[in-house]
C-alpha atoms as a PDB file:
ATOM      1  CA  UNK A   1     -13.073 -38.958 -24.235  1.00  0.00           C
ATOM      2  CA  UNK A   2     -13.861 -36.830 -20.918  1.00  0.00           C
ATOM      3  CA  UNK A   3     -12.011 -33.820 -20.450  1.00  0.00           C
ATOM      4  CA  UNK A   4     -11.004 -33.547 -16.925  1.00  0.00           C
ATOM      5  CA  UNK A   5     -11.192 -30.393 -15.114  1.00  0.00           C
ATOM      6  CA  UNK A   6      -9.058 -29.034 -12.464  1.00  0.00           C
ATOM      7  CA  UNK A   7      -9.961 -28.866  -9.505  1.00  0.00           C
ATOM      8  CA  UNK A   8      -8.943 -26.915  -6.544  1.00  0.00           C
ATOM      9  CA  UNK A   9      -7.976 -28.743  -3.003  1.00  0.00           C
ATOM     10  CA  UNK A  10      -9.868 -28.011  -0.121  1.00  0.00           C
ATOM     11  CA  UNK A  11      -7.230 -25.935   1.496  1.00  0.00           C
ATOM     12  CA  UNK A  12      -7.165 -23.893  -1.866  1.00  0.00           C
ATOM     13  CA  UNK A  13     -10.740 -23.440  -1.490  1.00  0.00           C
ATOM     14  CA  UNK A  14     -10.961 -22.299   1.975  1.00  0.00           C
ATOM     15  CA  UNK A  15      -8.135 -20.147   1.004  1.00  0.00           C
ATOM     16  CA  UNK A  16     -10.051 -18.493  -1.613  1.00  0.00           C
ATOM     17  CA  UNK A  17     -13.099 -18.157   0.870  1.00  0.00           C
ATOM     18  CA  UNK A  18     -11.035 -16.525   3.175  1.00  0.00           C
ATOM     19  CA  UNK A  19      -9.201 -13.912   0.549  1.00  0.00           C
ATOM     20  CA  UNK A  20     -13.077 -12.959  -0.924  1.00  0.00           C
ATOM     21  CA  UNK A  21     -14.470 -12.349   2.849  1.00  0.00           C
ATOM     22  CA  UNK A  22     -11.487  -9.494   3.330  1.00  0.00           C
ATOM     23  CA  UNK A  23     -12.686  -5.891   3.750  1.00  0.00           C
ATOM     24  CA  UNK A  24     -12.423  -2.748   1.235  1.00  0.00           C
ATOM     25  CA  UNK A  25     -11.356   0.020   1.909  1.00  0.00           C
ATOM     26  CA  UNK A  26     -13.483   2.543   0.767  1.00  0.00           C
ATOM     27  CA  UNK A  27     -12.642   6.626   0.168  1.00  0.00           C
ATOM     28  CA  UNK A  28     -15.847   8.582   0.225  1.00  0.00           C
ATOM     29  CA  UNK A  29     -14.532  12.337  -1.528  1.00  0.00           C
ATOM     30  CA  UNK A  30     -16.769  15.393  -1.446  1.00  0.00           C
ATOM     31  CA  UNK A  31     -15.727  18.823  -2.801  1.00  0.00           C
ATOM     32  CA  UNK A  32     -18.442  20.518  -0.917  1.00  0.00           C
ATOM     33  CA  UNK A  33     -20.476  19.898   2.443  1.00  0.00           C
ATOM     34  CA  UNK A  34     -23.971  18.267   2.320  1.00  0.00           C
ATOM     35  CA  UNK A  35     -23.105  15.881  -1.124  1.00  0.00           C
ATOM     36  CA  UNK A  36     -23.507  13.280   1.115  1.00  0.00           C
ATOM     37  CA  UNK A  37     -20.428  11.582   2.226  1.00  0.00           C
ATOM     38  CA  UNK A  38     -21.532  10.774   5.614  1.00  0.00           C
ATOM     39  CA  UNK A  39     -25.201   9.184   4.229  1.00  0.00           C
ATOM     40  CA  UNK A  40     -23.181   6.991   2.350  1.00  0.00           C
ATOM     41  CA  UNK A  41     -21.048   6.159   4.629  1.00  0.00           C
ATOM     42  CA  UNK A  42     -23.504   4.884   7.612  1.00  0.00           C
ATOM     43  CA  UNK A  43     -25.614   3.057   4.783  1.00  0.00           C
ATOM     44  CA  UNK A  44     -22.917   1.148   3.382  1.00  0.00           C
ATOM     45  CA  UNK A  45     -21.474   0.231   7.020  1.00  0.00           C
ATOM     46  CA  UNK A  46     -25.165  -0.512   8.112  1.00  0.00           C
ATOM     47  CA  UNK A  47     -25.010  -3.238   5.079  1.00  0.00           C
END
């Protein structure tokens, strides 16, 4: 008695792929100056 599993189609798969590789936005907020907003920001774009 095997229990089959779905499984997705290629062009679901690629679909998936595709949605996962989107970018994020990202909102970097600071009440004050020198918390480092910017650091953050160059690092995480440098990634």
């Amino acid at each position: 008695m095997a229990v089959e599993q779905a499984r997705p189609s290629p062009e679901q798969f690629l679909t998936l792929i595709r949605r996962q590789e989107r970018g994020r936005l990202k909102v970097y907020l600071g009440s004050a100056a020198g918390v480092g907003k910017t650091y953050a920001m160059l690092r995480e774009g440098h990634r």
